[in-house]
Protein backbone atom coordinates (compact mmCIF):
# COMPACT_ATOMS: atom_id res chain seq x y z
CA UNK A 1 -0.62 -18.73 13.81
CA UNK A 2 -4.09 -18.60 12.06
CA UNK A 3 -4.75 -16.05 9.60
CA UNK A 4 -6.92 -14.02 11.88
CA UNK A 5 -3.90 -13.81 14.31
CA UNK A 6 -1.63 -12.77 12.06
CA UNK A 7 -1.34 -9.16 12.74
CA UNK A 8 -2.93 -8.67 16.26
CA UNK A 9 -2.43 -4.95 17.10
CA UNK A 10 -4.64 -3.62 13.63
CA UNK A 11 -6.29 -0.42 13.98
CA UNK A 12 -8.80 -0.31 11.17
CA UNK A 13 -9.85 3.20 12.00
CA UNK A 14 -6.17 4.10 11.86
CA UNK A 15 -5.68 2.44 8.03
CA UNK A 16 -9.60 3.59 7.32
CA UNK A 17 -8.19 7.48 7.48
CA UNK A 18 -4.92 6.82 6.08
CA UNK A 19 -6.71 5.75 3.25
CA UNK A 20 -9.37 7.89 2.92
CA UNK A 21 -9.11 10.18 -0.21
CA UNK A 22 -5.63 8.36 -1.36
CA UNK A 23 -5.18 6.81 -5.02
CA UNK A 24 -4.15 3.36 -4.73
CA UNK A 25 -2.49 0.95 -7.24
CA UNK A 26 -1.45 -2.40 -7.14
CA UNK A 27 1.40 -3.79 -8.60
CA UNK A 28 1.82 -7.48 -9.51
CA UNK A 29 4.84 -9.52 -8.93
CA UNK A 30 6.17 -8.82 -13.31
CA UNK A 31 3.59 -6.06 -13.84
CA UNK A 32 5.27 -2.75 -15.56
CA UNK A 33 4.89 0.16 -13.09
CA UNK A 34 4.92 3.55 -14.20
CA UNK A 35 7.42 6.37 -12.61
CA UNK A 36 5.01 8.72 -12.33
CA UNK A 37 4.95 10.88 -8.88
CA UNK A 38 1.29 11.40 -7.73
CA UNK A 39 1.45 12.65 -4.22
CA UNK A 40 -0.17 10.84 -1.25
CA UNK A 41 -0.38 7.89 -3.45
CA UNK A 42 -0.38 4.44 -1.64
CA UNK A 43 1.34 1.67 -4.08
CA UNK A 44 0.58 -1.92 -2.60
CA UNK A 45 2.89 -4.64 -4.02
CA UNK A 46 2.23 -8.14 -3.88
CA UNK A 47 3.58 -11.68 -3.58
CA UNK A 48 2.89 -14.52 -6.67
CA UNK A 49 0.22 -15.32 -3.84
CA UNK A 50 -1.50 -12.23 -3.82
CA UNK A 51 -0.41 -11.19 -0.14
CA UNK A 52 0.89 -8.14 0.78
CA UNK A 53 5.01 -7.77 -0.13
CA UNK A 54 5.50 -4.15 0.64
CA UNK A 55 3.49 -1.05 1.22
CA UNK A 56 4.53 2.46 0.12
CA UNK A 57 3.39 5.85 0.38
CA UNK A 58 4.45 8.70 -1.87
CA UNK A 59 5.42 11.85 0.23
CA UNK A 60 2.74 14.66 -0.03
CA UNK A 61 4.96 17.36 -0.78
CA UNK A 62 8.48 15.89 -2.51
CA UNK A 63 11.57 17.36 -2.63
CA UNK A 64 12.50 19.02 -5.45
């Protein structure tokens, strides 16, 4: 599989407004990350390569 083919089915304009207006971090494989709750955040976690591990999303309106 080439790198291009990787993940066939991408909508950008999809992730382009899933994005838009979000704070984004990313957190190193041994970086400290903070516990801090920022709503609508997007945390992207990568491997010792610098790919993609994991992908989260704070909710918009946690419980309490």
């Amino acid at each position: 599989m080439t790198e291009s083919s990787a993940v066939p089915n991408v909508n950008l304009a999809s992730i382009n407004a899933l994005l838009q207006g979000r704070k984004v971090r990313l957190v190193r494989p041994g970086e400290v990350m903070t516990q801090d709750v920022q709503p609508g955040r997007l945390t992207i976690f990568v491997d010792a390569s610098g790919r993609i591990a994991r992908i989260q999303i704070e909710a918009d309106n946690p419980a309490i």
